[in-house]
Protein backbone atom coordinates (compact mmCIF):
# COMPACT_ATOMS: atom_id res chain seq x y z
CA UNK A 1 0.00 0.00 0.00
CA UNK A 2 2.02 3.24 -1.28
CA UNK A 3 1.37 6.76 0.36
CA UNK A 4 -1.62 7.91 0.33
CA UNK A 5 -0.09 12.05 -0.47
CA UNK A 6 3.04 10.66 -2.83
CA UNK A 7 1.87 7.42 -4.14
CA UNK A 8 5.10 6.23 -3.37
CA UNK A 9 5.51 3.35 -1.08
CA UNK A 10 6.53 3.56 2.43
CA UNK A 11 9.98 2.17 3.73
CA UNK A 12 10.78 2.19 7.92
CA UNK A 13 14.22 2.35 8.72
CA UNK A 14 14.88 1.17 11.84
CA UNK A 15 18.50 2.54 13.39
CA UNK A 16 20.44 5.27 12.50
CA UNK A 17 24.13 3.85 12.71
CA UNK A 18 26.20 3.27 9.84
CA UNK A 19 24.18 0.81 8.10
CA UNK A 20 20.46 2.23 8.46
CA UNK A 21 21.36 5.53 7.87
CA UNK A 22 23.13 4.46 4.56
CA UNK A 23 20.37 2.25 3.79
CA UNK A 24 18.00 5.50 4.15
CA UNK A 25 20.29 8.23 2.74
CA UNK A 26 20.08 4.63 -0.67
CA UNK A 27 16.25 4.58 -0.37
CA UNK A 28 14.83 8.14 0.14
CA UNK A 29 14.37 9.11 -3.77
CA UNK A 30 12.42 6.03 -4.17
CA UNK A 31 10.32 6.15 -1.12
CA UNK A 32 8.69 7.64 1.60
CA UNK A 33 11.25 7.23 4.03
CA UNK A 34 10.80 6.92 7.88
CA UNK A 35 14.28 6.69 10.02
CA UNK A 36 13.84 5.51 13.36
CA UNK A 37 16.61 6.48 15.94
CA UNK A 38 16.47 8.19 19.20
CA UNK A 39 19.55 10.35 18.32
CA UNK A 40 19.71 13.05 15.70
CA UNK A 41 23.09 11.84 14.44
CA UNK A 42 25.44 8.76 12.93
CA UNK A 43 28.70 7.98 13.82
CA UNK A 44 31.80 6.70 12.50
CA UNK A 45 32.11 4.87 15.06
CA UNK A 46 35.47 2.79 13.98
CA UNK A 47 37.02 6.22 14.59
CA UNK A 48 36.13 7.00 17.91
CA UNK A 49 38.96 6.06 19.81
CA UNK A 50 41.08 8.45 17.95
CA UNK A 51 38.09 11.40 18.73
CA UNK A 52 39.43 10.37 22.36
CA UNK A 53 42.55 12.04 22.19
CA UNK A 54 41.81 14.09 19.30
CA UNK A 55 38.54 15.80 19.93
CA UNK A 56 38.77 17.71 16.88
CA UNK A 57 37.94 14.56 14.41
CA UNK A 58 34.87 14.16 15.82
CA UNK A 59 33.39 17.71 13.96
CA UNK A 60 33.98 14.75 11.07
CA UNK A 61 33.07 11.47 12.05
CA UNK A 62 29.59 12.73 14.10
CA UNK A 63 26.93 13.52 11.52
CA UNK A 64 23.36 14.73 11.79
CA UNK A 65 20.84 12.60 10.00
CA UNK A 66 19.04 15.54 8.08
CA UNK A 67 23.19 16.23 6.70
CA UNK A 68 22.61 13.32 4.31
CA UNK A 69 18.71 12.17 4.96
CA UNK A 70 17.50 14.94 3.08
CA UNK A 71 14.37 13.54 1.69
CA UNK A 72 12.66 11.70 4.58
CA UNK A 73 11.30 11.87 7.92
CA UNK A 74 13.38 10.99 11.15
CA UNK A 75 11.42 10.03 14.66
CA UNK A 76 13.54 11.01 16.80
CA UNK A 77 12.51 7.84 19.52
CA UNK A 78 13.33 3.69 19.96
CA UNK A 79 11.47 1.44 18.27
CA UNK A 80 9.28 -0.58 20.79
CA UNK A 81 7.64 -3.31 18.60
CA UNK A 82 6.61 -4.65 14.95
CA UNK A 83 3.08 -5.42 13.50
CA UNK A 84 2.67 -6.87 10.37
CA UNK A 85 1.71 -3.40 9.01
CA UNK A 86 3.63 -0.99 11.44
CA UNK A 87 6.35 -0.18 13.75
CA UNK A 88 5.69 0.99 17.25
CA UNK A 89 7.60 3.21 19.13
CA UNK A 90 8.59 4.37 22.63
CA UNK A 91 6.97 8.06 21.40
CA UNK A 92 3.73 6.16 21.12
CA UNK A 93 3.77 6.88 17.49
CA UNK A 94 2.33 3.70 15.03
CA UNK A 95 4.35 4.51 11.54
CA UNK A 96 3.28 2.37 8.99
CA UNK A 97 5.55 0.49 6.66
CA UNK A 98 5.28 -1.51 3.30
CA UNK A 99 8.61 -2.45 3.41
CA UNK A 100 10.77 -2.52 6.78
CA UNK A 101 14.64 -2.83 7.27
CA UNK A 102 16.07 -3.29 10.83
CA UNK A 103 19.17 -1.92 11.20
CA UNK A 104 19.18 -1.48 15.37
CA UNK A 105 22.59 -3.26 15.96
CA UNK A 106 24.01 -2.30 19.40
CA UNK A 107 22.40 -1.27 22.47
CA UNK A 108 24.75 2.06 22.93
CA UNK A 109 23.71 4.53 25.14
CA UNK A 110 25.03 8.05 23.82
CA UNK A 111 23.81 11.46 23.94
CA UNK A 112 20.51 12.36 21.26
CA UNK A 113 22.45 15.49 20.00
CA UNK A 114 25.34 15.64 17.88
CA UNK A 115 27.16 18.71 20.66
CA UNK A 116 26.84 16.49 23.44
CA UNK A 117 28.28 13.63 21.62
CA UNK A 118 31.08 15.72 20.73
CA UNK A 119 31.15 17.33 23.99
CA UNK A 120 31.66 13.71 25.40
CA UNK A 121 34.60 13.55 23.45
CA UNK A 122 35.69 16.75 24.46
CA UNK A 123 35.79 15.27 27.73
CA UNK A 124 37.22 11.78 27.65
CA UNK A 125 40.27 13.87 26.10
CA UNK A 126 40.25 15.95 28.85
CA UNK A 127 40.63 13.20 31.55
CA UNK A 128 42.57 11.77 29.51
CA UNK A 129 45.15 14.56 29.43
CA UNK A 130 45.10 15.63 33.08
CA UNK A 131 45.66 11.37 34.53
CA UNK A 132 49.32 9.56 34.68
CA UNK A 133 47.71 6.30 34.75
CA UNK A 134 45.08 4.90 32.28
CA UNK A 135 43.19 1.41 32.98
CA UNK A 136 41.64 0.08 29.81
CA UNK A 137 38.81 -3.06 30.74
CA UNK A 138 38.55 -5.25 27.16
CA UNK A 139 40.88 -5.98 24.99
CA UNK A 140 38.74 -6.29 21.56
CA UNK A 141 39.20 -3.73 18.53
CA UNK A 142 37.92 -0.65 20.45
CA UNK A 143 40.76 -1.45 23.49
CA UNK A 144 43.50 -2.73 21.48
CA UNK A 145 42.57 0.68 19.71
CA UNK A 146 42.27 3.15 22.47
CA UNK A 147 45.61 1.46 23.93
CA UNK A 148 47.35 2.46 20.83
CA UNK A 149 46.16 6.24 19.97
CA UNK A 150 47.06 6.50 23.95
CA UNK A 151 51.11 4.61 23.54
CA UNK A 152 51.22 7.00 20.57
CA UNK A 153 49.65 10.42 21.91
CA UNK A 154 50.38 9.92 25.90
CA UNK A 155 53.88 7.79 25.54
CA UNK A 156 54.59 9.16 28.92
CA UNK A 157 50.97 7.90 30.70
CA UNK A 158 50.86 4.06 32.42
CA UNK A 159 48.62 2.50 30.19
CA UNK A 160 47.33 -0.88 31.66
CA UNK A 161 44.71 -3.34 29.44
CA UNK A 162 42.99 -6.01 31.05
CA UNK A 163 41.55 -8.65 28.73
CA UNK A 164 38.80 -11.54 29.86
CA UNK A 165 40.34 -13.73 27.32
CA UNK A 166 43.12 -15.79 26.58
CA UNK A 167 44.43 -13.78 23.71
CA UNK A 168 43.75 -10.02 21.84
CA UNK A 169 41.71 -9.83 19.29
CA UNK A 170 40.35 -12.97 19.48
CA UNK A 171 38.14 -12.31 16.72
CA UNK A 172 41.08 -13.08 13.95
CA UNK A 173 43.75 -15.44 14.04
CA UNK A 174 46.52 -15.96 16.91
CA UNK A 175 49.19 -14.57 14.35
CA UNK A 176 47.60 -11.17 14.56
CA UNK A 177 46.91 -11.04 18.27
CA UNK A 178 50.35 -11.70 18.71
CA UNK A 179 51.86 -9.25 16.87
CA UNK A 180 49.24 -6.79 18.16
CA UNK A 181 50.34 -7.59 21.97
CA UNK A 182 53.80 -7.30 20.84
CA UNK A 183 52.98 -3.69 19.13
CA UNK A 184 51.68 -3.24 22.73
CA UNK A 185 54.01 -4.01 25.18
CA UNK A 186 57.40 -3.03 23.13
CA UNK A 187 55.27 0.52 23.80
CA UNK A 188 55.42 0.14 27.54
CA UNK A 189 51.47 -0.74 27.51
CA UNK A 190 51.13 -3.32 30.77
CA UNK A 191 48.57 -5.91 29.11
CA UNK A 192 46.75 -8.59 31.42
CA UNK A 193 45.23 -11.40 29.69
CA UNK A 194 42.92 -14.11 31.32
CA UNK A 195 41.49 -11.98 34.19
CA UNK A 196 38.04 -9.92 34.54
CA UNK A 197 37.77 -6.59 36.27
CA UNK A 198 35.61 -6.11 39.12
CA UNK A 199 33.52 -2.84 38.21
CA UNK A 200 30.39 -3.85 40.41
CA UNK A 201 32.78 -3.49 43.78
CA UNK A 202 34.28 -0.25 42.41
CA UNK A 203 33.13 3.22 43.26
CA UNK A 204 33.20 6.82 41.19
CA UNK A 205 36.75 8.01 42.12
CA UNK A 206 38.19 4.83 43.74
CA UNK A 207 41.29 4.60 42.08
CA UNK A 208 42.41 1.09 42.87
CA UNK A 209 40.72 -1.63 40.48
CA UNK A 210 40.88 -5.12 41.67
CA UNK A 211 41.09 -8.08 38.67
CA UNK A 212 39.27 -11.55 39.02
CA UNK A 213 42.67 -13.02 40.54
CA UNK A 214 43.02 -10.71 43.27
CA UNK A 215 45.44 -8.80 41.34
CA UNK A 216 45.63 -4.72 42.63
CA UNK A 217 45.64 -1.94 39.57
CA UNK A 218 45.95 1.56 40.08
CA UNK A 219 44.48 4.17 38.02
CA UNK A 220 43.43 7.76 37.49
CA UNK A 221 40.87 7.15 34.88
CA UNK A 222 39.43 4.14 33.13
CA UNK A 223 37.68 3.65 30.32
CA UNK A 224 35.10 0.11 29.46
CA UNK A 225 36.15 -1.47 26.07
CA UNK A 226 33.45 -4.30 26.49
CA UNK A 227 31.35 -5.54 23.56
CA UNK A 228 27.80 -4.22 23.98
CA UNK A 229 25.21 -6.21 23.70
CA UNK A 230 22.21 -6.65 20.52
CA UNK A 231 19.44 -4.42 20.54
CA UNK A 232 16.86 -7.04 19.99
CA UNK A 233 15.07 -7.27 22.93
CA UNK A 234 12.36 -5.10 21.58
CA UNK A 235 11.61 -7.52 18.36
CA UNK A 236 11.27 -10.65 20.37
CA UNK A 237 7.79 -9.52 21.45
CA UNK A 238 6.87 -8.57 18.07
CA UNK A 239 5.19 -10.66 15.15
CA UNK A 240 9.31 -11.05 14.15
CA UNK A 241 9.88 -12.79 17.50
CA UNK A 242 10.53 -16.17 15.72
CA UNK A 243 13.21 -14.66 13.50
CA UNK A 244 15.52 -13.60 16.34
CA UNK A 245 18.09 -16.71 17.34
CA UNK A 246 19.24 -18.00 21.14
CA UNK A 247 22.28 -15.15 20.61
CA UNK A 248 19.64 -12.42 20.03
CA UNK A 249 20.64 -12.07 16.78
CA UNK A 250 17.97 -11.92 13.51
CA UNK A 251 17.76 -14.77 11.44
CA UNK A 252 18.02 -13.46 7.33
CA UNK A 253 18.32 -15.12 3.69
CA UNK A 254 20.91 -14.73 1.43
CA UNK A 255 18.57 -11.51 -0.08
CA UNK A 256 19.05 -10.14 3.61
CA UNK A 257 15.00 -10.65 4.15
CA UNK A 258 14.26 -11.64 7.99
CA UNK A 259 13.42 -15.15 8.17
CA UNK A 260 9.72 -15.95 7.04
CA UNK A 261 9.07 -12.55 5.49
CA UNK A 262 9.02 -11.18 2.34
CA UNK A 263 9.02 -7.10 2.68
CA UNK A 264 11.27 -7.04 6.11
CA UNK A 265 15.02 -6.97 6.21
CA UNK A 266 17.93 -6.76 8.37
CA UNK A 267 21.31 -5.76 7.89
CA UNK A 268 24.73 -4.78 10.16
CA UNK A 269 25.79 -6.11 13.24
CA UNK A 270 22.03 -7.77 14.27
CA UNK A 271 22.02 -10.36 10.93
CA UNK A 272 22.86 -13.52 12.16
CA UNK A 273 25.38 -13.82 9.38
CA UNK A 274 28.47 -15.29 10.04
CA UNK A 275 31.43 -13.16 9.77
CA UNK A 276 33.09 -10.14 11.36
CA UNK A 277 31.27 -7.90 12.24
CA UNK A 278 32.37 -4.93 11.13
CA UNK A 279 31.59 -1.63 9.59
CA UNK A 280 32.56 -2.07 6.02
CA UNK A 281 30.52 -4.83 5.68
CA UNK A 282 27.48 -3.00 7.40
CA UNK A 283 27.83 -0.75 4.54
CA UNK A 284 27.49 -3.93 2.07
CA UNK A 285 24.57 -4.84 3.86
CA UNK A 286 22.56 -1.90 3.62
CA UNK A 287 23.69 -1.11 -0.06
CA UNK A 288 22.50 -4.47 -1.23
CA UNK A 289 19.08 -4.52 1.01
CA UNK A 290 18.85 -0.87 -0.55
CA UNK A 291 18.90 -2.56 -3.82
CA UNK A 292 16.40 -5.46 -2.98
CA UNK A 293 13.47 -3.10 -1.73
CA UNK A 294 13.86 -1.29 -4.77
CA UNK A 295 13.76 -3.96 -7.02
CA UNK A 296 10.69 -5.11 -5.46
CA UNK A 297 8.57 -1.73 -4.71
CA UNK A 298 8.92 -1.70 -8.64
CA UNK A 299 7.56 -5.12 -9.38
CA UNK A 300 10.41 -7.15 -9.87
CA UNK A 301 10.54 -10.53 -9.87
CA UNK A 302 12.10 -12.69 -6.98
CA UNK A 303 14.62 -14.52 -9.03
CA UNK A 304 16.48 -11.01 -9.83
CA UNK A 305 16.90 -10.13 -6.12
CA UNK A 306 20.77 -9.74 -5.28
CA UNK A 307 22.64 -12.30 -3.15
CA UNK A 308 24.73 -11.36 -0.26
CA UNK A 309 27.97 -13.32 -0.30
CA UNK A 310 30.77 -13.17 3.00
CA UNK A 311 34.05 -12.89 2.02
CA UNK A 312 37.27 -13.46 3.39
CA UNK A 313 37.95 -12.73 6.84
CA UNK A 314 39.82 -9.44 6.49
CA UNK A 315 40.78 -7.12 9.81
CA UNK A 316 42.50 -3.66 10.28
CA UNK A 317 43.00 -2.58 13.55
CA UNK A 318 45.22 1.05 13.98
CA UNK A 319 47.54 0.98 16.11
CA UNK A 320 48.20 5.18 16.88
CA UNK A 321 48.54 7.08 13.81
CA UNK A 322 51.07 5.82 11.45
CA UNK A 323 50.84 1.61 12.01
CA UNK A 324 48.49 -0.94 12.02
CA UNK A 325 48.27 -5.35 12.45
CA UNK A 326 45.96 -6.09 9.40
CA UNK A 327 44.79 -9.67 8.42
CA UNK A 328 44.35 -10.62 5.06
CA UNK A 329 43.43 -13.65 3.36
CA UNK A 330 47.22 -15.17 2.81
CA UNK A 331 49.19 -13.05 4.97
CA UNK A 332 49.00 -10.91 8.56
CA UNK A 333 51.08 -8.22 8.84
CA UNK A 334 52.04 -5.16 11.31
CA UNK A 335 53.56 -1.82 11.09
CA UNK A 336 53.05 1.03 8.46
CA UNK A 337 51.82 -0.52 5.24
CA UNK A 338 48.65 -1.68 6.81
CA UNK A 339 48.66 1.85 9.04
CA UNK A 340 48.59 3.67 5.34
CA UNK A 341 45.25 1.96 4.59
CA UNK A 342 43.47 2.98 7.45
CA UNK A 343 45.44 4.62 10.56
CA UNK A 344 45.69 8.10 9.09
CA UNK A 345 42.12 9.55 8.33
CA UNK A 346 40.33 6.00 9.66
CA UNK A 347 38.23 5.62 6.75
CA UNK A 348 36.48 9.21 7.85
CA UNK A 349 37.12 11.14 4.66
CA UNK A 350 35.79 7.88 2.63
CA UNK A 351 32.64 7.14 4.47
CA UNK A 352 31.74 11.08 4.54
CA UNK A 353 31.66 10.82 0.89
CA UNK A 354 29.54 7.34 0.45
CA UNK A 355 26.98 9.38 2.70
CA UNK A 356 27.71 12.46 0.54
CA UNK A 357 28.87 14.77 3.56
């Protein structure tokens, strides 16, 4: 059922990170175009830890909605629950769709306007510049990260990184771990691997941290590197509830349609897809769904709908400003090569332009 004022039909987007909002910014010339998000900006978010002790990249890499959704409608609110004909929200708002694409990734809980977020950042730096010692808690992409725009900014700070698992980066292979924990510690960057920090015991301003083993940190500041977890909750009491898996995540074809439905789709981080999760390959995602709803708001057939593929397991993680440990199909490597592919503008300059920013 198209619009009843354009005649065009009506697509909810669902999530405003880096995957809804480019499926939007792809579908808002051919449809009427809702964006649900309860902020009133994106984010590159694989950027961020650089923002901490450069405040000044996040002017770039924090961008309002209505910068590149210029042709839609954004509720600014969180989506609550699915009907087969609408999407609920937390507004109270009913906003009916004829095609649907879920996009919520991440529970994250940030600021709703694009000066506090940078504000935030604005902050972090600030701490950041004023503490000797720095305890990082998770030692995934955004730790090993933070750890190394810190060894390369702050040589002079004690950086500690405590890690719950056996290895780094335990997301690629051991080669690449290792050479990222060697990257690490030849910088003076204390790393702990195997232990858990106690956060429930700690209070605001307690400077001593105690790890699972009874080990004793100290530490001015510290910042949570932790893997958040998948904003699903709110589509298991929908009509979509038997689409979501035991991990929370959504169940999707190879045509990125949820499980059992033929207009709703889900793309980034959520899909139960298996591979990395990563930005890049939000952006495939959202291009392709993009694509799909197209092709079928204009009477396609079936058969022609694109395929999404996964790839090879390929990984970039900066390390500072100049180096990087990147894994690629035949080969892992560290040090500047890799760091000229990514560590210098972080993809920022790039993704502004795929938005058109």
């Amino acid at each position: 059922m198209a619009s009843e004022t354009t005649g065009k039909n009506r697509v909810v987007v669902v999530g405003g990170g880096i995957a809804g909002a480019l499926a939007a910014k792809s579908l808002q010339s051919d449809a009427d175009v809702v964006l649900i998000d309860p902020k009133e900006y994106f984010e590159i978010t694989w950027a961020s830890m650089r923002a901490k002790v450069e405040p000044s990249v996040s002017e770039r890499m924090v961008v309002k909605h209505k910068d590149y959704f210029t042709n839609g409608r954004l509720a600014m609110s969180s989506a609550v629950g699915v009907t087969e004909t609408h999407v609920l929200t937390a507004d109270g708002e009913s906003i009916p769709y004829d095609y649907l694409v879920i996009a919520t990734g991440h529970n994250d809980n940030v600021p709703k306007t694009r000066s506090e977020r940078i504000e935030q950042y604005q902050a972090d730096y600030n701490k950041i510049e004023s503490a000797d010692s720095i305890l990082i808690i998770g030692g995934g992409p955004s730790g090993v990260e933070l750890a190394g725009e810190l060894a390369v900014d702050f040589p002079g700070k004690k950086v500690t990184l405590v890690h719950s698992r056996l290895r780094l980066l335990d997301f690629v292979g051991a080669k690449a771990s290792k050479k990222a924990l060697d990257w690490l510690t030849s910088r003076k960057v204390e790393v702990i691997l195997d232990q858990l920090v106690d956060l429930k015991s700690h209070s605001d301003g307690d400077k001593t941290f105690k790890t699972s083993t009874g080990e004793t940190i100290v530490a001015d500041i510290h910042f949570f590197c932790v893997g958040k977890p998948l904003s699903s909750s709110w589509i298991k009491d929908s009509v979509l509830n038997e689409a979501v898996d035991a991990r929370g995540r959504v169940m999707v074809d190879e045509h990125l349609r949820v499980k059992g439905r033929k207009n709703v789709f889900a793309i980034g981080d959520i899909t139960d897809i298996p591979e990395m999760k990563q930005g890049y390959l939000a952006q495939k995602h959202a291009l392709l769904a993009a694509k799909n709803v197209k092709l079928l708001m204009d009477g396609g057939k079936e058969s022609k709908l694109a395929s999404y593929k996964t790839g090879s397991d390929i990984a970039i993680i900066s390390l500072g400003r100049k180096e990087a440990v990147a894994q690629f199909p035949f080969t892992t490597i560290v040090g500047c090569i890799p760091g000229l592919i990514k560590s210098k503008d972080l993809f920022i300059g790039k993704t502004r332009k795929t938005m058109g920013v």
